[in-house]
C-alpha atoms as a PDB file:
ATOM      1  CA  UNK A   1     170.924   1.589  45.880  1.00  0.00           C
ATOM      2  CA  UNK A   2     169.328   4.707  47.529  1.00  0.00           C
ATOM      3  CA  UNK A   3     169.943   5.734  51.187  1.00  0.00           C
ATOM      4  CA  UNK A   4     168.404   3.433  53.656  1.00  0.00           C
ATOM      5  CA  UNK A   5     165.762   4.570  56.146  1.00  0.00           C
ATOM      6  CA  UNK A   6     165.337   3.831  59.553  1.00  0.00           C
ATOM      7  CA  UNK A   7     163.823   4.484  62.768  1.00  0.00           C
ATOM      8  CA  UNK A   8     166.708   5.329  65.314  1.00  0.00           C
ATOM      9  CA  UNK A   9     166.341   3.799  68.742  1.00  0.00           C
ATOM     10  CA  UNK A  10     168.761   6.381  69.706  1.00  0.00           C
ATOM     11  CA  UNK A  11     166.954   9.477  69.288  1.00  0.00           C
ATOM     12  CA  UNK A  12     163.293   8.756  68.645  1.00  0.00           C
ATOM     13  CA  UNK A  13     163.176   9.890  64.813  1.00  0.00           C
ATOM     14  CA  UNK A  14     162.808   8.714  61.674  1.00  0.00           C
ATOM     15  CA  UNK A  15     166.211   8.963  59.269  1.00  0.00           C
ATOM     16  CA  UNK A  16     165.724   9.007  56.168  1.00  0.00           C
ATOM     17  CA  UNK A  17     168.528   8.635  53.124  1.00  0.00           C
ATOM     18  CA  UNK A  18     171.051   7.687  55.163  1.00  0.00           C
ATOM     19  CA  UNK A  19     174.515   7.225  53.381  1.00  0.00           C
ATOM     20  CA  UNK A  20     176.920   6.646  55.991  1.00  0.00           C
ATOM     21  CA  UNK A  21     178.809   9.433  56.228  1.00  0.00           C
ATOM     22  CA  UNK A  22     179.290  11.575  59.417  1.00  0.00           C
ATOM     23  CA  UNK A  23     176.313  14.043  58.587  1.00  0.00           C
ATOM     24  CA  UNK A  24     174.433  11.491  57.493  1.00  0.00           C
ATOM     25  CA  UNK A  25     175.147   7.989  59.303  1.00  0.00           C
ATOM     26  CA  UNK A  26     173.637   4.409  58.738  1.00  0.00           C
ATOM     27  CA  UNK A  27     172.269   2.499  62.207  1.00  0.00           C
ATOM     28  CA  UNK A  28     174.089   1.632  64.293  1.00  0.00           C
ATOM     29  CA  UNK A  29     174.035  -2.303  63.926  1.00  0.00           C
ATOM     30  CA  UNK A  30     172.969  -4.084  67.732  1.00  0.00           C
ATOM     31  CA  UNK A  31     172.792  -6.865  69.004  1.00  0.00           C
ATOM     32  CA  UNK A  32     170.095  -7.642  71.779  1.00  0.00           C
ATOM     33  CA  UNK A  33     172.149 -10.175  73.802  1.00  0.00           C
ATOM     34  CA  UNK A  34     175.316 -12.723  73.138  1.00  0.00           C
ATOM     35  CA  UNK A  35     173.905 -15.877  70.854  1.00  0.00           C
ATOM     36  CA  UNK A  36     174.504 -18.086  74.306  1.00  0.00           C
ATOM     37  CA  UNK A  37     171.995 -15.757  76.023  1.00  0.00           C
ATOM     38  CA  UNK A  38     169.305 -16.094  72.980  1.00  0.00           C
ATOM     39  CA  UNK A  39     169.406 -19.720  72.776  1.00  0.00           C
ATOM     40  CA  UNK A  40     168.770 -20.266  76.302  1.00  0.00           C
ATOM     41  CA  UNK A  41     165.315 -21.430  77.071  1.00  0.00           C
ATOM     42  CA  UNK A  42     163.027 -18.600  79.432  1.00  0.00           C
ATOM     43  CA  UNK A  43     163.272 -21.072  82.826  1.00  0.00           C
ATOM     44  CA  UNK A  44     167.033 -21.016  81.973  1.00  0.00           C
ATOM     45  CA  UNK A  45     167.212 -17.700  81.616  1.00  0.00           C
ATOM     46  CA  UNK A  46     165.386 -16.589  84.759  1.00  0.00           C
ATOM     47  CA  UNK A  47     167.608 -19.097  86.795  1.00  0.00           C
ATOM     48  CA  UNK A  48     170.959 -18.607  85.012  1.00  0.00           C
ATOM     49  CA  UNK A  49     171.156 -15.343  83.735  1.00  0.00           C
ATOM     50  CA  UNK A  50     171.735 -11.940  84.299  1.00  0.00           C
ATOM     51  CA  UNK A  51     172.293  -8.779  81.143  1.00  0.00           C
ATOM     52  CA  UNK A  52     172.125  -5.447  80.866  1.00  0.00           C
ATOM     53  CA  UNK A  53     172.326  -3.725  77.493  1.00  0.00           C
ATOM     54  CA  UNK A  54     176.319  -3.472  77.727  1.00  0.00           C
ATOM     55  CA  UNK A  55     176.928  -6.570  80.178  1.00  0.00           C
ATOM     56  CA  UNK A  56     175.504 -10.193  80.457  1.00  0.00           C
ATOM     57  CA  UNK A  57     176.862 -13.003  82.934  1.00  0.00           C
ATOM     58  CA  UNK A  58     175.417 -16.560  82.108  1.00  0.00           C
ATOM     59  CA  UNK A  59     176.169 -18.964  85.585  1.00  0.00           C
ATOM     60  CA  UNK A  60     177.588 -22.484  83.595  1.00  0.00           C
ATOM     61  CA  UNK A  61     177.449 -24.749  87.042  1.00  0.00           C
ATOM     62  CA  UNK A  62     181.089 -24.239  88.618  1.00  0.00           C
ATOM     63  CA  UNK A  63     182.144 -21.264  85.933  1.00  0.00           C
ATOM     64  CA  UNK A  64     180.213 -17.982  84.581  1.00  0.00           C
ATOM     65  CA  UNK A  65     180.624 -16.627  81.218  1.00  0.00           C
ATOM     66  CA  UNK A  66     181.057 -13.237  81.142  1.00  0.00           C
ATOM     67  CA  UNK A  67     179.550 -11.019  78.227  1.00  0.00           C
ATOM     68  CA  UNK A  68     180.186  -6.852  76.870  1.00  0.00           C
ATOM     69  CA  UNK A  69     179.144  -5.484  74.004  1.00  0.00           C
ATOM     70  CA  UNK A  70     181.569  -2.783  72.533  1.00  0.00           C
ATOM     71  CA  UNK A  71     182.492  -1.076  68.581  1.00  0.00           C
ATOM     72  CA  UNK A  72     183.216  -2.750  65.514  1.00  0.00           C
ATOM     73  CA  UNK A  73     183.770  -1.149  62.461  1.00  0.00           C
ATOM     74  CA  UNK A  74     183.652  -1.517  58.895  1.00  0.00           C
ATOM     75  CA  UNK A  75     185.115   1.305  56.747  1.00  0.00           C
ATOM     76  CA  UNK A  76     183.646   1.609  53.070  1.00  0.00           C
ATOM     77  CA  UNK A  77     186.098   1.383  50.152  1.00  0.00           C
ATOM     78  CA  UNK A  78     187.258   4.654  48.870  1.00  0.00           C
ATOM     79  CA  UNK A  79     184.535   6.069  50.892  1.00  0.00           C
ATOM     80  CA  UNK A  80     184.797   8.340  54.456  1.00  0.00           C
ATOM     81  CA  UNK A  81     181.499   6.139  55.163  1.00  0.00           C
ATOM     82  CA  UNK A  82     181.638   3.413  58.409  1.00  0.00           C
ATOM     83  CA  UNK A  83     179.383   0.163  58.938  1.00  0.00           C
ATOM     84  CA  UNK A  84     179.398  -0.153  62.593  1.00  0.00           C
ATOM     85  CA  UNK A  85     177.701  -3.342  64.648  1.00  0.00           C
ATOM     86  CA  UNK A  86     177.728  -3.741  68.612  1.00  0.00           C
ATOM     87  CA  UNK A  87     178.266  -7.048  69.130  1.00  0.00           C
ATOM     88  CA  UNK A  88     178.769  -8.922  72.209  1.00  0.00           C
ATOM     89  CA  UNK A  89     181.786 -10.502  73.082  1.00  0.00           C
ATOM     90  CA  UNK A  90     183.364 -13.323  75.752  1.00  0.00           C
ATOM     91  CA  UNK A  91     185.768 -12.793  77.890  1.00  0.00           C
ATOM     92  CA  UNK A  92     187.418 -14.347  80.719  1.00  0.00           C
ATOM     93  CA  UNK A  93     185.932 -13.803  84.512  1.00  0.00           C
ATOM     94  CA  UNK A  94     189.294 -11.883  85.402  1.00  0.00           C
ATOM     95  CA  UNK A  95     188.629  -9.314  82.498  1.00  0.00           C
ATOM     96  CA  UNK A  96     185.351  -8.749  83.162  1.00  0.00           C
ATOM     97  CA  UNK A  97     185.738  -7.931  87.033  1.00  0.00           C
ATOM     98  CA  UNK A  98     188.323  -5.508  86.384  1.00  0.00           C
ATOM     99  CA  UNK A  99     186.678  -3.765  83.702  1.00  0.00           C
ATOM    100  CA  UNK A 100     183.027  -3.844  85.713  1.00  0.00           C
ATOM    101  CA  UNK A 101     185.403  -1.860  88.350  1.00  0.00           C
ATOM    102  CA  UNK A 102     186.955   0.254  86.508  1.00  0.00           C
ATOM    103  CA  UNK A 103     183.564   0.795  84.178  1.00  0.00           C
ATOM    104  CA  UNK A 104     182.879   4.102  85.606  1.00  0.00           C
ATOM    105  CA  UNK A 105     186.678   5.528  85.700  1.00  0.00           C
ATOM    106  CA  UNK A 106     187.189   7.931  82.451  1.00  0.00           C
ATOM    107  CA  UNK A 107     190.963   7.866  82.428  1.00  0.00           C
ATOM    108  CA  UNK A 108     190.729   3.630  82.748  1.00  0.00           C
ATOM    109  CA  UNK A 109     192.342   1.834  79.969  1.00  0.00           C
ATOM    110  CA  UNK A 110     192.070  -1.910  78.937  1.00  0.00           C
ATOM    111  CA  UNK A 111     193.102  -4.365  76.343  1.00  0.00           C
ATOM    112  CA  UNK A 112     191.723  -7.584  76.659  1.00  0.00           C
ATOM    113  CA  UNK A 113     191.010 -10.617  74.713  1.00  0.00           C
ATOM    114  CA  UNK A 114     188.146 -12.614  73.800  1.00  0.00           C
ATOM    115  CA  UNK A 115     185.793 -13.849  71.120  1.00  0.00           C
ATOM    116  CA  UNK A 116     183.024 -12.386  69.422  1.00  0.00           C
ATOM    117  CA  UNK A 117     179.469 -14.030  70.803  1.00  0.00           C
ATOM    118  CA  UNK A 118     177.202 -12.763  67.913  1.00  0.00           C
ATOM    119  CA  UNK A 119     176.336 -13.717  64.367  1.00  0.00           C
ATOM    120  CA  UNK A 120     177.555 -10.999  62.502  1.00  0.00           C
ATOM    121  CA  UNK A 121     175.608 -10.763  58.992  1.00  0.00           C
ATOM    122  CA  UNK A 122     177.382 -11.261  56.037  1.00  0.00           C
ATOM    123  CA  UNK A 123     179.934 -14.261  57.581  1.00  0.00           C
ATOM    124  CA  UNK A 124     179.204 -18.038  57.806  1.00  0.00           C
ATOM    125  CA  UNK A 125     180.287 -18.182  61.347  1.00  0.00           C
ATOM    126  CA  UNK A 126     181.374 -15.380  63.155  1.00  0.00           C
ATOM    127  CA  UNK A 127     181.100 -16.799  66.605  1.00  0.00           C
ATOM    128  CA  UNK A 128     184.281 -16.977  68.309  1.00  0.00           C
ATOM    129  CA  UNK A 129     186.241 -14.975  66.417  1.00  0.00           C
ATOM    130  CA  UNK A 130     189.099 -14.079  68.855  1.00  0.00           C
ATOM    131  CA  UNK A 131     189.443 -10.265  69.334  1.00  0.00           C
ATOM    132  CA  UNK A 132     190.732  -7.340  71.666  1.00  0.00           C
ATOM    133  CA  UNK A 133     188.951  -5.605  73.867  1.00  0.00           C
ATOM    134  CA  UNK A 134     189.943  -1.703  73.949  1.00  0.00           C
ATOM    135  CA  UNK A 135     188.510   0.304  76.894  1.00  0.00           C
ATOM    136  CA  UNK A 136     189.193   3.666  77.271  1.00  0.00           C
ATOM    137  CA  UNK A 137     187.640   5.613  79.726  1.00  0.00           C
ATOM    138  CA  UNK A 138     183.367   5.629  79.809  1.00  0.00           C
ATOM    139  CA  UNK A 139     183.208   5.414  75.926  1.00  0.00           C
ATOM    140  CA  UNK A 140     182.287   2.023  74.634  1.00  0.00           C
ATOM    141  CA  UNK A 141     184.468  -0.714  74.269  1.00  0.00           C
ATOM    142  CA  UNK A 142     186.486  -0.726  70.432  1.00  0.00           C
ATOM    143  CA  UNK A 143     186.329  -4.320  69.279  1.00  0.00           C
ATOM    144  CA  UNK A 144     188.655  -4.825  67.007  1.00  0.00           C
ATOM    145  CA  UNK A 145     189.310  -8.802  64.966  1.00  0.00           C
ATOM    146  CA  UNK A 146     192.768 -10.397  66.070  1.00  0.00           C
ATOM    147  CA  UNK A 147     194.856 -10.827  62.978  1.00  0.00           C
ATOM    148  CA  UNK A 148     196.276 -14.185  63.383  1.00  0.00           C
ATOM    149  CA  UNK A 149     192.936 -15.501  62.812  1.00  0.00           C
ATOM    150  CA  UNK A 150     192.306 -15.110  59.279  1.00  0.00           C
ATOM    151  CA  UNK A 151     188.870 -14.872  58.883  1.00  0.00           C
ATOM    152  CA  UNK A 152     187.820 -12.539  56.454  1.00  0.00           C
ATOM    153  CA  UNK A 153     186.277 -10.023  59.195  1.00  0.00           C
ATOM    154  CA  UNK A 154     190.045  -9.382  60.001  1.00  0.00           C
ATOM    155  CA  UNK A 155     190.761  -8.104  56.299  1.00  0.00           C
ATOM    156  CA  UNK A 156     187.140  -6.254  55.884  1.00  0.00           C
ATOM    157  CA  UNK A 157     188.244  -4.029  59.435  1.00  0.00           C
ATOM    158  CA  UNK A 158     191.263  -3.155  57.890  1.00  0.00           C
ATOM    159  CA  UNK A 159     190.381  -2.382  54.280  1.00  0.00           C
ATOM    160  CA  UNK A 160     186.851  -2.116  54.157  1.00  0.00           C
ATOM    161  CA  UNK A 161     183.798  -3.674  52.290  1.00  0.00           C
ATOM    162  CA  UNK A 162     181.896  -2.419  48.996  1.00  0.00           C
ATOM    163  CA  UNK A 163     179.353   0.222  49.850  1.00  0.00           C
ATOM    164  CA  UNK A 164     176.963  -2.346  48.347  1.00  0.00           C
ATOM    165  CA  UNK A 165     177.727  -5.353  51.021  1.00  0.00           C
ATOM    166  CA  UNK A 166     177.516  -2.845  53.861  1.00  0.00           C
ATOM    167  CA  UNK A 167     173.759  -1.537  53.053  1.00  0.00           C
ATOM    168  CA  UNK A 168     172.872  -5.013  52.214  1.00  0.00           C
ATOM    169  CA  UNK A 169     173.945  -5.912  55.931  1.00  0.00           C
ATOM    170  CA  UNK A 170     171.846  -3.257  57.101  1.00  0.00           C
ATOM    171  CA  UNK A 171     169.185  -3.545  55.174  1.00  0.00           C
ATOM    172  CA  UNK A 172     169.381  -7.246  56.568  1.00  0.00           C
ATOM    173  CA  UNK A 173     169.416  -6.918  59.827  1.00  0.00           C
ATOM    174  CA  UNK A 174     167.131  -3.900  59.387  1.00  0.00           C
ATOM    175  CA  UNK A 175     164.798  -6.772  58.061  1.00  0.00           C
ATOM    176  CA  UNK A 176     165.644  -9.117  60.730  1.00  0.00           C
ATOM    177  CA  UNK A 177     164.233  -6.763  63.321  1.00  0.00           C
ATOM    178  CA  UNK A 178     160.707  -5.981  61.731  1.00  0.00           C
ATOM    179  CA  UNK A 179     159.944  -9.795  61.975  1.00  0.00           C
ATOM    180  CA  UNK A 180     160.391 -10.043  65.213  1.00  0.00           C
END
C-alpha cells in the first residue's frame, strides 16, 4: 500500500504519503468522546454530561464516571514507524480529582488504573480493557494495556502490528470520519 493522505486537524494542512515515521507521521488516531458519552441520547447529554476534548464526567444518579483521553501506541514490526490512537479511558472519581488538580503542574506524576472507554479498530471489544494511566507533567496521559489481561492489544503494544494492519486501521477510521 502507498502512504496514506490526510487532512491534519492539528495543523490545518493536507499530508500527503504519510508512512509513519518521525519525518513523516500517520494521524494521530482520536476519539471524539468515551462510547458511554456517544450513546447517550442529546436530552441526556445536556442534563448529564459534561466533556472537554481531554476530560468528560457523565453524572450516573448517586455516582459520576469520570473520563481522560491520553497515548496509546502501536509500534510497527521491524519498523521505527508508530500507530498512535487517543482513546478515552475510565477511571475512578479519586483519580480523576487528583489528576484535574494536579493537570496544570509540569513536574506532577501519576499512575493510575482504569479501562479503556473506546472501540479501538481492529479488536472485537476493546471496551474495558483495564490499563494504567501515566501522567507526567502537562504532556498527555501514556495509556498503556495492563498485562494480566490478555487481550491481544496487550501483545500488539509490546511487539507491534504488521505495517499492513496499522494503515488499514487508519485508513478505517480515516473512513469512519468522512461519513459522518
Amino acid at each position: 500500500m502507498p502512504g496514506i493522505d490526510y487532512d491534519c486537524a492539528g495543523c490545518g494542512q493536507r499530508h500527503e504519503g504519510a508512512d509513519g515515521t518521525v519525518a513523516n507521521p500517520w494521524p494521530l488516531l482520536e476519539f471524539t468522546r468515551p462510547e458511554a458519552y456517544l450513546q447517550m441520547d442529546p436530552w441526556e447529554l445536556v442534563l448529564h454530561a459534561r466533556s472537554t476534548d481531554e476530560l468528560c464526567l457523565i453524572e450516573n444518579g448517586d455516582s459520576v464516571d469520570c473520563y481522560l483521553t491520553g497515548y496509546l501506541s502501536l509500534p510497527v514490526l521491524g519498523e521505527a514507524a508508530m500507530l498512535v490512537y487517543m482513546p478515552w479511558v475510565h477511571v475512578s472519581e479519586d483519580d480523576y480529582l487528583e489528576l484535574v488538580q494536579h493537570w496544570e503542574h509540569p513536574r506532577f506524576r501519576g499512575d493510575y488504573r482504569g479501562t479503556l472507554a473506546s472501540m479501538l479498530p481492529g479488536y472485537e471489544n476493546s471496551l474495558s480493557i483495564p490499563v494504567r494511566v501515566l501522567v507526567r507533567g502537562r504532556t498527555p496521559p501514556l495509556i498503556l494495556p495492563e498485562e494480566s489481561s490478555g487481550h491481544a492489544l496487550v501483545r500488539e503494544e509490546q511487539e507491534g502490528i504488521s505495517r499492513q494492519e496499522a494503515e488499514l486501521r487508519i485508513r478505517s477510521m480515516l473512513l469512519e470520519e468522512r461519513e459522518l
